[in-house]
N, C-alpha and C. Protein backbone atom coordinates (compact mmCIF):
# COMPACT_ATOMS: atom_id res chain seq x y z
N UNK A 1 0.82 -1.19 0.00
CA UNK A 1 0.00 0.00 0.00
C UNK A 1 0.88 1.27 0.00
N UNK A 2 1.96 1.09 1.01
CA UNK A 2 2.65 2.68 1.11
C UNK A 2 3.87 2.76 -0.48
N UNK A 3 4.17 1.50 -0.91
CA UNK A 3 4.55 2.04 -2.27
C UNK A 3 3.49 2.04 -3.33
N UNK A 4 2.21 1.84 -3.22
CA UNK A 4 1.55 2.28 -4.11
C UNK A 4 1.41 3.89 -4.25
N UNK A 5 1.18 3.92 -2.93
CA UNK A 5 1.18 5.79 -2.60
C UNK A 5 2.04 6.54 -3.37
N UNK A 6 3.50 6.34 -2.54
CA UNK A 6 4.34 6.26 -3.47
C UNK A 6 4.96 6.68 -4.94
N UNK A 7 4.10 5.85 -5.34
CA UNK A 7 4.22 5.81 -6.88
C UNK A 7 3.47 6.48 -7.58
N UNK A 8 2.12 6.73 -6.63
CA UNK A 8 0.82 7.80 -7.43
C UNK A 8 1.53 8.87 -7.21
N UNK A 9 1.83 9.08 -6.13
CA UNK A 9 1.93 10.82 -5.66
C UNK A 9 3.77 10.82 -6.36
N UNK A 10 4.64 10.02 -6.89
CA UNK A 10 5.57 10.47 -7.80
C UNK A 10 5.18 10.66 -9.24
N UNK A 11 4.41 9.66 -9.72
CA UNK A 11 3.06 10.00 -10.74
C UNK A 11 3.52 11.50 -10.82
N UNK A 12 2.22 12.25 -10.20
CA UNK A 12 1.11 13.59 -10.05
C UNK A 12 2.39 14.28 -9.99
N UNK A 13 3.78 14.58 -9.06
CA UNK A 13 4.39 15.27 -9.13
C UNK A 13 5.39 15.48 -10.65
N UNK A 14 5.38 14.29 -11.18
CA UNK A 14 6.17 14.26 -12.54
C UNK A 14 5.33 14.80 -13.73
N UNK A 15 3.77 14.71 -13.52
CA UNK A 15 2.64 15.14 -14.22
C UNK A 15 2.78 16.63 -14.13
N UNK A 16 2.60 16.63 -13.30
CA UNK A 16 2.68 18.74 -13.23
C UNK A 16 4.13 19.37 -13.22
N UNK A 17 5.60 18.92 -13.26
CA UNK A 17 6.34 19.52 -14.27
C UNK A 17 5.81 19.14 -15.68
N UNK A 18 5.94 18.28 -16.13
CA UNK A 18 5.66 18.00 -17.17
C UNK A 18 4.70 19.39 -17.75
N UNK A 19 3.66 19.44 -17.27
CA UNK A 19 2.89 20.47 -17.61
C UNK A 19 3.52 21.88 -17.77
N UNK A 20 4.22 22.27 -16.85
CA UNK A 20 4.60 22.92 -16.35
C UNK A 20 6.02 23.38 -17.31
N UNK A 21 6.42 22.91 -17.88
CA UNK A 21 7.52 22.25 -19.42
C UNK A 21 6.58 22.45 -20.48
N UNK A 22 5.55 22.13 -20.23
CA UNK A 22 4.78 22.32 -21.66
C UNK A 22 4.58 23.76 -21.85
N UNK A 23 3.71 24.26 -21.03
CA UNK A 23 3.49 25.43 -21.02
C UNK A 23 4.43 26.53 -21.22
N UNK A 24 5.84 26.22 -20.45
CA UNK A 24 6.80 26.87 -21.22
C UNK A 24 7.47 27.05 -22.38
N UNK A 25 7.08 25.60 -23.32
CA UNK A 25 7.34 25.72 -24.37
C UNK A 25 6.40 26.33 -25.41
N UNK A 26 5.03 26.36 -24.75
CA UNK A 26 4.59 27.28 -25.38
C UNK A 26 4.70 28.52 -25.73
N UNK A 27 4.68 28.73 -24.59
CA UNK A 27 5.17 30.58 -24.42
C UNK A 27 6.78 31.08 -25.17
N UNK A 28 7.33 30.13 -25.19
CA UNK A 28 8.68 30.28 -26.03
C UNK A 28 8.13 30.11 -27.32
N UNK A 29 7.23 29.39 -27.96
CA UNK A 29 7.27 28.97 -29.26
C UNK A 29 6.19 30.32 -29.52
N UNK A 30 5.52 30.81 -28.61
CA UNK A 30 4.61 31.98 -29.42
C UNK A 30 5.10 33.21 -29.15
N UNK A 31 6.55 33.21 -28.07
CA UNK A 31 7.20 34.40 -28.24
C UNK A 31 8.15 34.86 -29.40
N UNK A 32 8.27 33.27 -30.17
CA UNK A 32 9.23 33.52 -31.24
C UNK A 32 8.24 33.54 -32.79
N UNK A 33 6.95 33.24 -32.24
CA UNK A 33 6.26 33.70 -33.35
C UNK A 33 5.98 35.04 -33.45
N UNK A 34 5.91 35.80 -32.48
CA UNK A 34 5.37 36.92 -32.28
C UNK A 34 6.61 37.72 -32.90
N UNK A 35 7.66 37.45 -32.45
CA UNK A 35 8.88 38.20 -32.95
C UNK A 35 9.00 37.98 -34.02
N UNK A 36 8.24 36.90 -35.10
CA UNK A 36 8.65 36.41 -36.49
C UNK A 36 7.49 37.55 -37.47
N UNK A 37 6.68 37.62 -36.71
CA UNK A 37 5.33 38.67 -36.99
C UNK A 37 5.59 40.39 -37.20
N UNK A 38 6.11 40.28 -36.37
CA UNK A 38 7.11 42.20 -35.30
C UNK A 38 8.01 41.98 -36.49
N UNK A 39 8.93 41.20 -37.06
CA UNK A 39 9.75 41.20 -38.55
C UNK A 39 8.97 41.57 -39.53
N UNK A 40 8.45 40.13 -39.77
CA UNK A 40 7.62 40.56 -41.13
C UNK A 40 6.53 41.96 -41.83
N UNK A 41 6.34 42.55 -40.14
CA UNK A 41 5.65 43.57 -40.12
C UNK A 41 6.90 44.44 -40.29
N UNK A 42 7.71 44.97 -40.22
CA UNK A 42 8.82 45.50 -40.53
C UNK A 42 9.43 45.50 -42.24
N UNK A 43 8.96 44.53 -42.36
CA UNK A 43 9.69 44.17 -44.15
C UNK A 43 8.44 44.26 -44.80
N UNK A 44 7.44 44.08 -44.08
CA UNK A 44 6.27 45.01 -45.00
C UNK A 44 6.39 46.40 -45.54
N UNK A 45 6.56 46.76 -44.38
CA UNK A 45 6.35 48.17 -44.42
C UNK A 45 7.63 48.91 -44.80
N UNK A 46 8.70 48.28 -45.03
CA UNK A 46 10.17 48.48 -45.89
C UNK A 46 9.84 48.60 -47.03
N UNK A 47 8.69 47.66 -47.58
CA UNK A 47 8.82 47.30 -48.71
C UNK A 47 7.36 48.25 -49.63
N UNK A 48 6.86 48.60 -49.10
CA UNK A 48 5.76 49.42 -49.03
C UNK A 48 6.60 51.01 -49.51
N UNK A 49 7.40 50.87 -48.46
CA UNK A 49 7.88 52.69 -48.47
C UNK A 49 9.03 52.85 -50.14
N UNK A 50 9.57 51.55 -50.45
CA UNK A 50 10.24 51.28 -51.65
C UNK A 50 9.62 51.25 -52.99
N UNK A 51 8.53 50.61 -52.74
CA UNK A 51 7.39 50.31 -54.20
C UNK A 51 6.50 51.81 -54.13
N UNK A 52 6.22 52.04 -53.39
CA UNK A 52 4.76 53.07 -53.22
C UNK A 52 5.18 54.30 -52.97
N UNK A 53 6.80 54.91 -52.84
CA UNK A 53 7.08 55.75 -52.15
C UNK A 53 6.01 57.44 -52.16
N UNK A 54 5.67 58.09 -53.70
CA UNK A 54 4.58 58.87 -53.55
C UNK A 54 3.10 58.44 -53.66
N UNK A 55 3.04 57.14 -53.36
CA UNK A 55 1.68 56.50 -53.02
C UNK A 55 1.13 56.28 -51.90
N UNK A 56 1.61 56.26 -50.78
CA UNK A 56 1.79 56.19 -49.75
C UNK A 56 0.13 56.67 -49.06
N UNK A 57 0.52 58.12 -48.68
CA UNK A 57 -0.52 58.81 -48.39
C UNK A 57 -1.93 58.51 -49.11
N UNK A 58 -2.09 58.16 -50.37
CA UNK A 58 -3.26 57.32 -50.59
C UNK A 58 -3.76 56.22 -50.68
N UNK A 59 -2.80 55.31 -49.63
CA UNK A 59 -3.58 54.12 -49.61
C UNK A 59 -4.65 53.79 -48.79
N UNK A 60 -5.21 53.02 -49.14
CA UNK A 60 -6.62 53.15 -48.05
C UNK A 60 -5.71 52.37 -46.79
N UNK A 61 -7.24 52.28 -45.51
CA UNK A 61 -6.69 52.22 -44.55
C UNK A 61 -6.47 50.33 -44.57
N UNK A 62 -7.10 49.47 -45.55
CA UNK A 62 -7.26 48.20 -45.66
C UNK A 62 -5.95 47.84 -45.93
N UNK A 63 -5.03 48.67 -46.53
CA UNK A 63 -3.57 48.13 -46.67
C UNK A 63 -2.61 48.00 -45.11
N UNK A 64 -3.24 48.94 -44.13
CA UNK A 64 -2.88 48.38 -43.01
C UNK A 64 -3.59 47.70 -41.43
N UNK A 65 -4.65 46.93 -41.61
CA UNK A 65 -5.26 46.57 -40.96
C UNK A 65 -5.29 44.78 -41.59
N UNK A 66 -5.28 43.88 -40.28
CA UNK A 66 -4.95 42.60 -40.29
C UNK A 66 -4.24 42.17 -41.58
N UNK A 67 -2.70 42.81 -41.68
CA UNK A 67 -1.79 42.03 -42.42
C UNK A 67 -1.97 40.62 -42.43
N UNK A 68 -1.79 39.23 -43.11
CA UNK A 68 -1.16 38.37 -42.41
C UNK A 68 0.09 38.14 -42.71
N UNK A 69 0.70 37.41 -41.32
CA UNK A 69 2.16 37.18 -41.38
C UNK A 69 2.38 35.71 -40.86
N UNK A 70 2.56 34.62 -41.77
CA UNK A 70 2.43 33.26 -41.22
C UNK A 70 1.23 32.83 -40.73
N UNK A 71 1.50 32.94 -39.37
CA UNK A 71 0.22 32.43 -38.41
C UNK A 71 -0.44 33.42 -37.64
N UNK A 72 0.40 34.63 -37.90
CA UNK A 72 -0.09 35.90 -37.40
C UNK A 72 -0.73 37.35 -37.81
N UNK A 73 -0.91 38.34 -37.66
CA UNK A 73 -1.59 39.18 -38.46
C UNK A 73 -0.99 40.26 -37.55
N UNK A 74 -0.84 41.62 -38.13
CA UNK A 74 -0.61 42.62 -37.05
C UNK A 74 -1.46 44.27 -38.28
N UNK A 75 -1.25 44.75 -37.47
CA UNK A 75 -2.10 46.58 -37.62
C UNK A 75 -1.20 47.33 -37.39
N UNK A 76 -1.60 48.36 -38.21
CA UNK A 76 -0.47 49.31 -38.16
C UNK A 76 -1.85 50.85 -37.75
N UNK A 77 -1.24 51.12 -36.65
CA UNK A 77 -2.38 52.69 -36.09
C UNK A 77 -1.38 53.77 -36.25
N UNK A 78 -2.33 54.67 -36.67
CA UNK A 78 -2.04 56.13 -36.60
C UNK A 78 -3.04 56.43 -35.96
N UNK A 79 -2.52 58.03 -35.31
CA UNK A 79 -3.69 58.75 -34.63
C UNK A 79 -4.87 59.31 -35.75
N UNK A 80 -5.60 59.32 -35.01
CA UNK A 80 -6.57 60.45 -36.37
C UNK A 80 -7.33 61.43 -35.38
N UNK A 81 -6.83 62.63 -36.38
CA UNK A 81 -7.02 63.96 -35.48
C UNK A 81 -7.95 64.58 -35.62
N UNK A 82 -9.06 63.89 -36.42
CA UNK A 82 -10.45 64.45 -36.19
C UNK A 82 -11.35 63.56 -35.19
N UNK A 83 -10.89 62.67 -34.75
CA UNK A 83 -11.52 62.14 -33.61
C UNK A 83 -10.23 61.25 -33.07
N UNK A 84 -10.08 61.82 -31.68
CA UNK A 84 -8.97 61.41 -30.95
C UNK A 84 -9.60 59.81 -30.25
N UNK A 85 -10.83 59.34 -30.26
CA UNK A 85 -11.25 58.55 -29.87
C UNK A 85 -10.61 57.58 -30.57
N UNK A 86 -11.15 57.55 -31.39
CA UNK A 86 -10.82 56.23 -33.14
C UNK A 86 -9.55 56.18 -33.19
N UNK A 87 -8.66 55.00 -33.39
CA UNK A 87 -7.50 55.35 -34.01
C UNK A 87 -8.04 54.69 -35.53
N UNK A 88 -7.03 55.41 -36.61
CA UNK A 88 -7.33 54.93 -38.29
C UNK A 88 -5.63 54.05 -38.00
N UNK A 89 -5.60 52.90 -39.52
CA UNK A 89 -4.98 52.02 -39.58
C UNK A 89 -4.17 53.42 -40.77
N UNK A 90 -2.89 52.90 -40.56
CA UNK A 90 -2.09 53.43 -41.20
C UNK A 90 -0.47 53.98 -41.36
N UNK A 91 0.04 55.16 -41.68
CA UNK A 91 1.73 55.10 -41.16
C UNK A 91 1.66 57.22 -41.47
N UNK A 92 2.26 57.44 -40.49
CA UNK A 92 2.15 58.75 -40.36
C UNK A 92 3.81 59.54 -40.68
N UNK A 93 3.29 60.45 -41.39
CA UNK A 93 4.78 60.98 -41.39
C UNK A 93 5.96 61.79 -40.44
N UNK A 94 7.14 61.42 -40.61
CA UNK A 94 8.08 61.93 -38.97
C UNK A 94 7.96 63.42 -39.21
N UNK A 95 7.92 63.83 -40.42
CA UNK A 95 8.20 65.15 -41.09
C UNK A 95 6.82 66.09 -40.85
N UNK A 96 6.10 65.04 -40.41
CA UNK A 96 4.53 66.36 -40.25
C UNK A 96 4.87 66.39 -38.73
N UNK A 97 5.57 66.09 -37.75
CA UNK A 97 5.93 66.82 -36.30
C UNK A 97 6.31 67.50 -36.43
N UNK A 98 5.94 68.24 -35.00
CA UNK A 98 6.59 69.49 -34.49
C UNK A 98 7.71 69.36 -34.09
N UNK A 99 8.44 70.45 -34.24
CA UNK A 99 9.55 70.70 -33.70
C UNK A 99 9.25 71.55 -32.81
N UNK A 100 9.35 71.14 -31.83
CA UNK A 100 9.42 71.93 -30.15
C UNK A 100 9.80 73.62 -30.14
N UNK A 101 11.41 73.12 -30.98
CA UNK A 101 12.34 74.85 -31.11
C UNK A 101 11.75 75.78 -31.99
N UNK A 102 10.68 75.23 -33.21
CA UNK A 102 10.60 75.82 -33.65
C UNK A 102 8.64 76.28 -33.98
N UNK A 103 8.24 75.84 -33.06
CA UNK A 103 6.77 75.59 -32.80
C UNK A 103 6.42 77.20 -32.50
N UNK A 104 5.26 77.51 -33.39
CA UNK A 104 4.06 78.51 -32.82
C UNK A 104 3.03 78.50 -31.89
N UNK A 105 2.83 79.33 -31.72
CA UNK A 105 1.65 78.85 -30.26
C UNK A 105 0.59 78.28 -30.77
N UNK A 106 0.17 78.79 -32.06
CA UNK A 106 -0.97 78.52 -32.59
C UNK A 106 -1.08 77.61 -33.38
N UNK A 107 0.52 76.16 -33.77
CA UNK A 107 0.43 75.48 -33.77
C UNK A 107 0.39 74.24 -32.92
N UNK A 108 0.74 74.62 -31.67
CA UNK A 108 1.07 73.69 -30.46
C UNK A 108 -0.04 73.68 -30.13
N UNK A 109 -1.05 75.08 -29.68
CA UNK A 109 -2.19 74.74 -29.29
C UNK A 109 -3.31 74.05 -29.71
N UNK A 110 -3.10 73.57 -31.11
CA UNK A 110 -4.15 72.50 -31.98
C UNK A 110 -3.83 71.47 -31.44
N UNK A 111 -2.43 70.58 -30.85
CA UNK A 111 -2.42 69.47 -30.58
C UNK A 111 -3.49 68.87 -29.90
N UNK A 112 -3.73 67.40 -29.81
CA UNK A 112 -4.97 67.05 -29.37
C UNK A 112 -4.07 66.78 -28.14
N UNK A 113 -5.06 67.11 -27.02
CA UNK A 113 -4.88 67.38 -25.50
C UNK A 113 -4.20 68.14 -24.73
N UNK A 114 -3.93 69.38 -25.39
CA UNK A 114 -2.93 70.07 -25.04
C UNK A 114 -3.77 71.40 -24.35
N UNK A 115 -3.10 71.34 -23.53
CA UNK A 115 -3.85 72.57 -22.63
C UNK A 115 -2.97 73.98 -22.69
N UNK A 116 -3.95 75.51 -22.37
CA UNK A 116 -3.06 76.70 -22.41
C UNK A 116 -1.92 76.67 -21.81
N UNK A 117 -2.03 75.91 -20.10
CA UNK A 117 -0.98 76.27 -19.91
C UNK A 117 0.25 75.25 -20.24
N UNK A 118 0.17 74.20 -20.78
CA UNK A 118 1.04 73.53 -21.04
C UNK A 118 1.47 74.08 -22.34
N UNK A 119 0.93 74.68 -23.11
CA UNK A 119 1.20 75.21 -24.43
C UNK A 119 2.47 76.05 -23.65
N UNK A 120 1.26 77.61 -23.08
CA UNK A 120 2.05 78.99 -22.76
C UNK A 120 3.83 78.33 -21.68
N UNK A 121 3.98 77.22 -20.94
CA UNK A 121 5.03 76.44 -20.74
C UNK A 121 6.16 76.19 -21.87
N UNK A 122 5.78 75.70 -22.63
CA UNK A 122 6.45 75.17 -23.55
C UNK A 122 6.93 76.42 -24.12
N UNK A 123 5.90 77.44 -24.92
CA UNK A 123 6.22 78.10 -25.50
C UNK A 123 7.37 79.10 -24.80
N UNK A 124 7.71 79.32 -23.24
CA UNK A 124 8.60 80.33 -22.68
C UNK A 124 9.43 79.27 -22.42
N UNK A 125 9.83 77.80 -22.36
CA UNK A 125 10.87 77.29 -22.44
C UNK A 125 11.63 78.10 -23.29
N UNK A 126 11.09 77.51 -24.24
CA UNK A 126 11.75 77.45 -25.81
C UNK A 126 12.29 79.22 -26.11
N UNK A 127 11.70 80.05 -25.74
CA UNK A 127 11.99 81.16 -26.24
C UNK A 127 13.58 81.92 -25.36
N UNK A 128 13.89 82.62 -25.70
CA UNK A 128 15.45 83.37 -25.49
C UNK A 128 15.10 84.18 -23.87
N UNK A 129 14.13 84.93 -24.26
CA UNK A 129 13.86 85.86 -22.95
C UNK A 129 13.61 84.84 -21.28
N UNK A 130 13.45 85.97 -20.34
CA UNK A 130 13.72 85.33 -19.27
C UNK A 130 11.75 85.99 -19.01
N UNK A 131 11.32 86.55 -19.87
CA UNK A 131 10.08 87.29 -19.57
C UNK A 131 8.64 86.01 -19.25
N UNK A 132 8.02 86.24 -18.54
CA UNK A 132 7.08 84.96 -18.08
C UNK A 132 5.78 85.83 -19.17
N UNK A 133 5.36 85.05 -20.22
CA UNK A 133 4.39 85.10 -21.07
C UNK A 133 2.40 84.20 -20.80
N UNK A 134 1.88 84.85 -20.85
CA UNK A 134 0.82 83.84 -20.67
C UNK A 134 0.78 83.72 -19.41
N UNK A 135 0.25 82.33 -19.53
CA UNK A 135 0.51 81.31 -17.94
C UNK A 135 1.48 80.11 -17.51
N UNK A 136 3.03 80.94 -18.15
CA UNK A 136 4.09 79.80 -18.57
C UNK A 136 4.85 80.02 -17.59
N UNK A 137 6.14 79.34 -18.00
CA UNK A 137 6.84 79.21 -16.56
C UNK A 137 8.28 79.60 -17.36
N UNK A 138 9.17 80.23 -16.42
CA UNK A 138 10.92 80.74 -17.12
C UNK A 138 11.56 79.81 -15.64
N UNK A 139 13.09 80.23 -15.89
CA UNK A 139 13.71 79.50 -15.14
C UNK A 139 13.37 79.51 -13.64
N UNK A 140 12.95 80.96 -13.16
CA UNK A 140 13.05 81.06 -11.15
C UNK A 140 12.32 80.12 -10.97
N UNK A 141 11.02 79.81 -11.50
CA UNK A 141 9.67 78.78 -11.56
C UNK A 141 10.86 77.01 -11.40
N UNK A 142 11.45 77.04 -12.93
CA UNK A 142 11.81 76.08 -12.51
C UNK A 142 12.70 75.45 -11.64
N UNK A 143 13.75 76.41 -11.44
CA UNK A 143 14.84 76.49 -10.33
C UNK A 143 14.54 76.31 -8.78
N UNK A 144 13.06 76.79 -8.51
CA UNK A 144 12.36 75.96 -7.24
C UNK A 144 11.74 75.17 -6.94
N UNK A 145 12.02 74.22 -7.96
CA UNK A 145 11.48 72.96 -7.76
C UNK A 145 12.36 72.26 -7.12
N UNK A 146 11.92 71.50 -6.15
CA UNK A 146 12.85 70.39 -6.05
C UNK A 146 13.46 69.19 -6.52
């Protein structure tokens, strides 16, 4: 009887590594799919910017929504700035950002979520004078911070 025991309960303990092995090989085998996906989504879109280069901007949004890649599929989001809710499928250009140094107020302040005073902030960083503009902040402001 006590080596039957024994033998069940070495059983059950060899059963649940076992499992326990499996499951890790899962997670390895779908972390290396995922990374095979995160590629191919990469050499898509290499290959996209090579063939299509002034086509780009008119492709619909179906050219980037559920690629497939093997066993996987991935999306490509851009923001869309007529409704910050929605994101649209797509690839946005580096060249339509702002540049911080060289930003207007009255372009900073369109950003979606951007508030006056984080604007009127930004905007007296950036500028030469030591003069406090708006509701922004110059160095004494920041110099007492801790």
């Amino acid at each position: 009887m006590v080596i039957s025991i024994a033998l069940a309960g070495t059983v059950v303990v060899l059963c649940r590594s076992m499992r326990v092995e499996m499951q890790a090989s899962a997670n390895l085998a779908a972390a290396a799919e995922a990374s095979s996906v995160e590629r191919g989504a990469e050499q898509y879109i290499l290959a996209l910017l090579a063939d299509y280069k002034s086509e780009i901007r008119s492709m619909s949004e179906e050219e980037f929504a559920n690629v497939p890649v093997g066993n996987g599929y991935f999306w490509l989001l851009r923001p869309d700035y007529d409704d910050a809710a929605l994101p649209v499928f797509g690839l946005i250009e580096e060249s339509a950002k702002l540049n911080l140094n060289e930003v207007q107020y009255d372009e900073l302040i369109r950003l979606p979520g951007m508030t006056y005073p984080a604007a009127s902030s930004i905007m007296d960083w950036v500028d030469d004078d030591s003069n406090v503009e708006r509701d922004g902040a110059e160095d004494e402001y920041y110099l007492s911070l801790p």
